[in-house]
Protein backbone atom coordinates (compact mmCIF):
# COMPACT_ATOMS: atom_id res chain seq x y z
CA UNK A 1 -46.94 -64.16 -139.10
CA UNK A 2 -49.44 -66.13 -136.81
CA UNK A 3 -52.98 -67.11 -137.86
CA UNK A 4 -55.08 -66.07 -134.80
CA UNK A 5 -58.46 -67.37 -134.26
CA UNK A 6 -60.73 -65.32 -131.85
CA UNK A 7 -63.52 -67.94 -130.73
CA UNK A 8 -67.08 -65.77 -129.60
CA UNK A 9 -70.30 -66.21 -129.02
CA UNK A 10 -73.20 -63.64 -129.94
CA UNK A 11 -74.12 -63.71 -126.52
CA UNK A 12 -70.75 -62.30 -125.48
CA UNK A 13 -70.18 -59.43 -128.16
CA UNK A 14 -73.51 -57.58 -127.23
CA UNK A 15 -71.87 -55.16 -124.89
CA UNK A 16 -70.20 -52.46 -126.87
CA UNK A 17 -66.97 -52.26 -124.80
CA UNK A 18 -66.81 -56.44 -125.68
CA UNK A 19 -66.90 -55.39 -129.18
CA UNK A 20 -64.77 -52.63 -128.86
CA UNK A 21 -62.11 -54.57 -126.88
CA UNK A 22 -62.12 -56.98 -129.53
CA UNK A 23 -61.55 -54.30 -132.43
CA UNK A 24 -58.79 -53.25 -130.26
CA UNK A 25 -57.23 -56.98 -130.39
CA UNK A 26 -57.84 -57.41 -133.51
CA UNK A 27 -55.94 -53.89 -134.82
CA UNK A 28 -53.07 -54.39 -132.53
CA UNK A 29 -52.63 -58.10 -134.06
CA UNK A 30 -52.54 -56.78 -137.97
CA UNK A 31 -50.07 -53.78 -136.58
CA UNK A 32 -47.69 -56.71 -135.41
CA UNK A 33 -47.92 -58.64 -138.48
CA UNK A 34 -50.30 -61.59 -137.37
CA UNK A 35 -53.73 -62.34 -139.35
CA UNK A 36 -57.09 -62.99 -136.96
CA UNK A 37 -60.47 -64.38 -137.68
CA UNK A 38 -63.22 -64.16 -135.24
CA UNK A 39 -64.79 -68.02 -134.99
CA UNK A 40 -68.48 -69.09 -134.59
CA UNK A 41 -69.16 -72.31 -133.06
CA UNK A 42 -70.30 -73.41 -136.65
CA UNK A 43 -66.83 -72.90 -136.99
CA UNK A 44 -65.00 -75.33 -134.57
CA UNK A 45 -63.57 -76.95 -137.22
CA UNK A 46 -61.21 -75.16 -138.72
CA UNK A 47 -59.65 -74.46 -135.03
CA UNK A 48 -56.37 -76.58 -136.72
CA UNK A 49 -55.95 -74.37 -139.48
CA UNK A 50 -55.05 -71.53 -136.64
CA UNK A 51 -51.54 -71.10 -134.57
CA UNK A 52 -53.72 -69.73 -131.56
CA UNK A 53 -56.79 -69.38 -130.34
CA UNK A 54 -58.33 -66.61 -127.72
CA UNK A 55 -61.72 -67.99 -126.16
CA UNK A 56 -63.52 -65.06 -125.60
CA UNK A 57 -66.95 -67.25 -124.70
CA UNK A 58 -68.33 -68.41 -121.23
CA UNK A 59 -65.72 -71.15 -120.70
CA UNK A 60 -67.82 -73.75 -118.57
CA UNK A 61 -67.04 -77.46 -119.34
CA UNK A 62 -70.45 -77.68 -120.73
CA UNK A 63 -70.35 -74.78 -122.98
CA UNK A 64 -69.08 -74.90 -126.89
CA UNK A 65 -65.92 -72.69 -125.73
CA UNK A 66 -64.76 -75.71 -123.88
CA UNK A 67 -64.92 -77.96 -127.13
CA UNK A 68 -63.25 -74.98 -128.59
CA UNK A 69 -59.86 -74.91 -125.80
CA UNK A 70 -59.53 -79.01 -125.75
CA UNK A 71 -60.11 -79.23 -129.33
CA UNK A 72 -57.23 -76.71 -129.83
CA UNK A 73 -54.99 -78.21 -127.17
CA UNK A 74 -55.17 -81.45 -129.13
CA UNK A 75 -54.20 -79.80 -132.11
CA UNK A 76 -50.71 -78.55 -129.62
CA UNK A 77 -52.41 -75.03 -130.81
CA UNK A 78 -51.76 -72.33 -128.04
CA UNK A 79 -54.94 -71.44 -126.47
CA UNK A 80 -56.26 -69.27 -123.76
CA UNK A 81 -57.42 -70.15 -121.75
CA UNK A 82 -56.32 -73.94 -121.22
CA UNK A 83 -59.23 -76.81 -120.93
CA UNK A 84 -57.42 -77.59 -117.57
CA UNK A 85 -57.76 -74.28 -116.32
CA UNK A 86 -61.62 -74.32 -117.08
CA UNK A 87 -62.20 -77.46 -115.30
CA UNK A 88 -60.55 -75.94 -112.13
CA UNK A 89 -62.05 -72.40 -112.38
CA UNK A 90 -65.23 -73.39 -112.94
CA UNK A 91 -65.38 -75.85 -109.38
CA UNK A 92 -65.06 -73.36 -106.72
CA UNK A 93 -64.55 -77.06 -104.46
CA UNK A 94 -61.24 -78.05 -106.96
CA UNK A 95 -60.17 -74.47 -107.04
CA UNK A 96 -60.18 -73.45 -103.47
CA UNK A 97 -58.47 -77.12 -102.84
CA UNK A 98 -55.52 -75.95 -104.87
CA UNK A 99 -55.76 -72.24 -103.26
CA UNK A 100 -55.00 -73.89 -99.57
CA UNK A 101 -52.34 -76.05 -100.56
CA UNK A 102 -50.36 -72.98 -102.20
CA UNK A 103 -50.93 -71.63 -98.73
CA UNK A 104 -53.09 -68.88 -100.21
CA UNK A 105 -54.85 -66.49 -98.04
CA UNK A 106 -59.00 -67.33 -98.39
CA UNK A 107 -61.59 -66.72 -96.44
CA UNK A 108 -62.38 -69.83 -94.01
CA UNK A 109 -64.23 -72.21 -95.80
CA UNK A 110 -66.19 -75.11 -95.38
CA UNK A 111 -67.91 -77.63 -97.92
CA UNK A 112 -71.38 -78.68 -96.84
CA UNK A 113 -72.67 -82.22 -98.05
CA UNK A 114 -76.07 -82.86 -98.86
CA UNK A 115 -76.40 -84.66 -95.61
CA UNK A 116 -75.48 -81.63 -94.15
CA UNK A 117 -78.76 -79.86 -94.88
CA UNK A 118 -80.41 -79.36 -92.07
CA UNK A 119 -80.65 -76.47 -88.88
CA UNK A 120 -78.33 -78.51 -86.84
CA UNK A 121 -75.52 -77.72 -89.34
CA UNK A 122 -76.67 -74.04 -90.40
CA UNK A 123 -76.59 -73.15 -86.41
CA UNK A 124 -73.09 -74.63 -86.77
CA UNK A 125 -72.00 -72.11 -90.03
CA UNK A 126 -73.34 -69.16 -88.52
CA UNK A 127 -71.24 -69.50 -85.24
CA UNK A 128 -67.99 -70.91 -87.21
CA UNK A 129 -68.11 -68.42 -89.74
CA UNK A 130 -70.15 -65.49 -88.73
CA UNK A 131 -73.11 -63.78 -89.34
CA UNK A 132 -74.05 -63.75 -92.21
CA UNK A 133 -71.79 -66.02 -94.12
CA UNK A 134 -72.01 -66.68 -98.23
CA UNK A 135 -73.04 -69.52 -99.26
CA UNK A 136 -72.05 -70.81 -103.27
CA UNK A 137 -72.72 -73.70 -105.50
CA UNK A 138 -69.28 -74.92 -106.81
CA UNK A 139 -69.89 -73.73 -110.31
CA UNK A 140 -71.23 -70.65 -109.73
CA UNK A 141 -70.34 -67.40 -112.23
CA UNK A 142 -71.30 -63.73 -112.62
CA UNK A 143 -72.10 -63.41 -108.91
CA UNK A 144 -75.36 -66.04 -109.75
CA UNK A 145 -75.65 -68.82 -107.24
CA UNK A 146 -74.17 -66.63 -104.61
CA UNK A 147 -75.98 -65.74 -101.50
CA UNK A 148 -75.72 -64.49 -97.72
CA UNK A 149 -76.80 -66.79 -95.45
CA UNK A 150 -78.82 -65.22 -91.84
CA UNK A 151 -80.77 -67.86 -90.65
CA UNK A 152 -80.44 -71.76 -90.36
CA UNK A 153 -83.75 -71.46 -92.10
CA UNK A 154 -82.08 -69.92 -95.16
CA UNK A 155 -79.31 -71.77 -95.27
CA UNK A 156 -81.45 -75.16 -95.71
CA UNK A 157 -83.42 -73.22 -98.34
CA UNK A 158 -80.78 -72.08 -100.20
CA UNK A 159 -78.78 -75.36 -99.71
CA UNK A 160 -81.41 -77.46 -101.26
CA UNK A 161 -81.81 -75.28 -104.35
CA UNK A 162 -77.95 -75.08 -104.92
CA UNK A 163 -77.66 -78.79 -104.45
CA UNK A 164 -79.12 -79.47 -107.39
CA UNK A 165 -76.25 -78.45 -109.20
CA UNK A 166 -73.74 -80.14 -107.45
CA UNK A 167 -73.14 -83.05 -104.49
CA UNK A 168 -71.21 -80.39 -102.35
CA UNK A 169 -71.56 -75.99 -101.60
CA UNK A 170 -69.04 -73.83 -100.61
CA UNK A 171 -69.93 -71.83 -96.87
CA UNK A 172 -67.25 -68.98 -96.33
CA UNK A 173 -67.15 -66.10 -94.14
CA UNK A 174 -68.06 -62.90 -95.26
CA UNK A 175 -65.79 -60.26 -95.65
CA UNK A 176 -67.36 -56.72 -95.77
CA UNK A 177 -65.68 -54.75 -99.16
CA UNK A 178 -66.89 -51.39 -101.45
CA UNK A 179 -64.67 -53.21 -103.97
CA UNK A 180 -63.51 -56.41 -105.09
CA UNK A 181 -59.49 -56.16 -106.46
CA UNK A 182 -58.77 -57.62 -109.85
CA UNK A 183 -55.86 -58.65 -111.03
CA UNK A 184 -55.02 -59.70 -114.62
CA UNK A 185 -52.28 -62.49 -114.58
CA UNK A 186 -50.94 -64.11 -118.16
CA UNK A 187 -48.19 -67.03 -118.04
CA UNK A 188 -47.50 -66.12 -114.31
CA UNK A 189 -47.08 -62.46 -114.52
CA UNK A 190 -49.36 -59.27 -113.70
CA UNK A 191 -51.21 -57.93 -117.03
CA UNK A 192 -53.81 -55.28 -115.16
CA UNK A 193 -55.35 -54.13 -112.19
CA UNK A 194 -58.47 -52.36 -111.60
CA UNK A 195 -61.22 -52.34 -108.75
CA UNK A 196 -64.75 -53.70 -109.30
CA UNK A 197 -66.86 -51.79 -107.21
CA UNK A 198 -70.30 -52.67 -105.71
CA UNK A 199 -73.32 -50.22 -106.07
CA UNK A 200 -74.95 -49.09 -102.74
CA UNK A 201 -77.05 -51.09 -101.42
CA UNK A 202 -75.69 -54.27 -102.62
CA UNK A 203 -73.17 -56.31 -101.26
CA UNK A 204 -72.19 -58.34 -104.52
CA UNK A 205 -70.30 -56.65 -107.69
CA UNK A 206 -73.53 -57.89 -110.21
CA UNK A 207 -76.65 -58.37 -108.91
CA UNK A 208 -79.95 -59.56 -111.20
CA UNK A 209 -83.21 -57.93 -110.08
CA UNK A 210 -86.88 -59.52 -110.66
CA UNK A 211 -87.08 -57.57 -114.45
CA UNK A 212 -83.88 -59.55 -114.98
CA UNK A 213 -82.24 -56.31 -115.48
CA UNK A 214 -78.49 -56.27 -114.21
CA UNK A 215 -77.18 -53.86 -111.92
CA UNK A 216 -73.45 -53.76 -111.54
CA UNK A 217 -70.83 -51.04 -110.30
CA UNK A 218 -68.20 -49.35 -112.26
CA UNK A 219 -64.13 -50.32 -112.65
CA UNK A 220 -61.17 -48.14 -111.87
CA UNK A 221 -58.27 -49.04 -113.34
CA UNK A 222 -55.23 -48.49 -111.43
CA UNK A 223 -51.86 -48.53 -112.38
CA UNK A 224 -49.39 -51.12 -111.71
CA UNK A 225 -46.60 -49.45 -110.53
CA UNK A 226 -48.84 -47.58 -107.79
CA UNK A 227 -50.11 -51.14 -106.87
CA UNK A 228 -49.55 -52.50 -103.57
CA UNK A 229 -47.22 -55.34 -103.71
CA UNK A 230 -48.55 -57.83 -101.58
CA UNK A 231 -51.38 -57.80 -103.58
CA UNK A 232 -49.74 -58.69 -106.80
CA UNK A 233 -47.85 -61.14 -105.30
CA UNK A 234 -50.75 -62.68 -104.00
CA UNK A 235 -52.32 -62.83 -107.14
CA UNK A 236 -49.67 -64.09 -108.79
CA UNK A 237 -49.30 -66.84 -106.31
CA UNK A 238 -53.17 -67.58 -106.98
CA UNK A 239 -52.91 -67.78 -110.76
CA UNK A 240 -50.06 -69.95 -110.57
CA UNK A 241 -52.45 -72.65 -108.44
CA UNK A 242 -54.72 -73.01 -111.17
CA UNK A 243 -52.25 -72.95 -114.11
CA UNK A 244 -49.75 -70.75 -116.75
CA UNK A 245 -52.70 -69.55 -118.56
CA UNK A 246 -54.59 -66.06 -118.61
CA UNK A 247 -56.63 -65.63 -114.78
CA UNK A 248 -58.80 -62.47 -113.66
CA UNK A 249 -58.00 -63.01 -109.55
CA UNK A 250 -60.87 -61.29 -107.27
CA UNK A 251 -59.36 -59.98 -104.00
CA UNK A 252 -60.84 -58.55 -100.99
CA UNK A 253 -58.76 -55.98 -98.70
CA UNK A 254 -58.75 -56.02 -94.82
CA UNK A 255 -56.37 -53.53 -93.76
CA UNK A 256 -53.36 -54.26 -95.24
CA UNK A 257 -54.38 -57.86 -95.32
CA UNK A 258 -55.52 -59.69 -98.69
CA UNK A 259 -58.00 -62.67 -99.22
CA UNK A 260 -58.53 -64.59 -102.52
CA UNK A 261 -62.64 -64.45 -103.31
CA UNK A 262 -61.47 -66.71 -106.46
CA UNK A 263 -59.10 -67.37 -109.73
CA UNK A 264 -61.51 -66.84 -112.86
CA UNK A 265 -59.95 -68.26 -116.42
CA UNK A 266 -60.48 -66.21 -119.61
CA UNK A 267 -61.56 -63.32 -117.49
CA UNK A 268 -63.28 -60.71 -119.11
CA UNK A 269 -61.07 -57.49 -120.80
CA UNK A 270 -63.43 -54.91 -122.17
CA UNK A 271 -62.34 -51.34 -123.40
CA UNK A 272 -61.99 -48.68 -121.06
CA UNK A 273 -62.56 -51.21 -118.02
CA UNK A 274 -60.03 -53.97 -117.61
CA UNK A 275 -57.43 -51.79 -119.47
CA UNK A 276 -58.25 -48.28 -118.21
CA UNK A 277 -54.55 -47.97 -117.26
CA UNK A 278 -53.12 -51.17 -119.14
CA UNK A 279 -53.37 -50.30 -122.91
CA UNK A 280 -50.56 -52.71 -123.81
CA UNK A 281 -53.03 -55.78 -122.69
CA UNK A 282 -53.77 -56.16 -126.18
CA UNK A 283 -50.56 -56.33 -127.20
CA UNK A 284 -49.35 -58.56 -124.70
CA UNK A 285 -52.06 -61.34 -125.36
CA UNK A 286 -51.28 -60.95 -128.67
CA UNK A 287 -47.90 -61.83 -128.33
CA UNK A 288 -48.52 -63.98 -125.93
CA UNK A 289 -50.67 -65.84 -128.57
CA UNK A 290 -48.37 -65.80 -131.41
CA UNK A 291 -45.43 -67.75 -128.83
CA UNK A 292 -43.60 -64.59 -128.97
CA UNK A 293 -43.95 -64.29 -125.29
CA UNK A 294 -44.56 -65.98 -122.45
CA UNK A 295 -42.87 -69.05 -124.04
């Protein structure tokens, strides 16, 4: 039997089908014989008393869920997702470095410096990479920090505002979608697929209005024995850039073409989304977890 620790915050159990996914985890553990707590942040200490641990938190470097990974990884506790792989996915700069060298398909990119603020060099993006083109801060999530850019004007505006948040953006050509692919990979193979799709009249998969409401569009799971392929084995070859650990990879579709958007660690799996047609997810993180797989 493996002690499994489940790290959350409140913030992230608020949604029902969080909670529910959860429950689901937590059932399918105790039907294979392994024990699971759910962990606080009050409770980061007893992360040594546990065989694995399953962040289910907003895994920035500056968050408590990081504290959580490295202080489990220190332990030589099993833990997704990895401190490593939280570092990478969470600089779009670092990640899209690795992306190129493993020769995989992204849209063409360019890193702006601060000195690069100016019209000179937004004339410059728009007729390198098209009108409009998306501009991101590095450690952008959630679709926040991500923006077209139309004018030379806004691209100085934006720029400066982003900036504070990092020494260097992220400029890359826009690619025109209804849906964003994701792919689930674990320890280098394919766990789910489903489409994200983006409500009319937007152009990104969550966008915040001024109420601070969020508006964001529904996900069809799809099967992966109907999937396509090349896109799982561009996935796969994504994940495997960042690390061994659990990735959500966001793909756009051209055709029969495929271009990596980004790698996210500790991606999100809520029930009746993520594992709309993958119902043995749970089970294979669990055993995953308990270094019965995967190993």
């Amino acid at each position: 039997m493996a002690r499994i620790g489940i790290y959350v915050e409140r913030y992230t159990i608020t949604r029902s089908e969080e909670m529910h996914a959860l429950m689901r985890f937590s059932y399918v553990a105790s039907r294979l014989g392994h024990h699971v707590d759910y962990l606080f942040r009050a409770d980061t200490h007893k992360i040594p008393q546990y065989d694995a641990i399953f962040i289910r938190a907003l895994t920035d470097p500056l968050n408590s869920a990081y504290v959580a990974a490295r202080t489990a990884e220190l332990c030589g506790i099993r833990v997704i997702d990895q401190p490593d792989s939280i570092v990478i996915c969470c600089d779009k700069v670092n990640m899209y470095h690795r992306l190129h060298k493993a020769d995989v398909p992204i849209p063409e990119t360019i890193y702006p410096l601060e000195a690069d603020l100016n019209l000179k060099k937004g004339e410059e993006l728009l007729e390198t990479l098209g009108n409009p083109f998306v501009l991101k801060a590095p450690n952008s999530s959630f679709s926040l920090y991500v923006e077209k850019i139309h004018t030379p004007e806004d691209f100085v505006k934006v720029g400066n505002r982003y900036m504070r948040r990092s020494d260097r953006l992220v400029a890359q050509k826009f690619v025109v979608s209804d849906f964003d692919w994701r792919v689930g990979v674990l320890a280098g193979e394919p766990l789910y697929v489903c489409q994200y799709t983006i409500p009319k009249k937007r152009w990104k998969i969550m966008t915040y209005v001024e109420n601070g409401r969020m508006i964001y569009g529904s996900v069809i799971g799809v099967e992966l024995e109907k999937t396509q392929p090349k896109l799982i084995e561009t996935a796969v070859r994504a994940a495997a850039a960042v690390g061994t650990g659990l990735y959500g990879v966001d793909i756009k579709q051209n055709g029969d073409q495929y271009v990596v958007i980004e790698v996210n660690d500790n991606p999100t799996i809520a029930a009746d989304e993520e594992d709309k047609k993958a119902p043995y997810v749970y089970e294979r993180v669990v055993r995953y977890l308990a270094g019965e797989w995967g190993t």
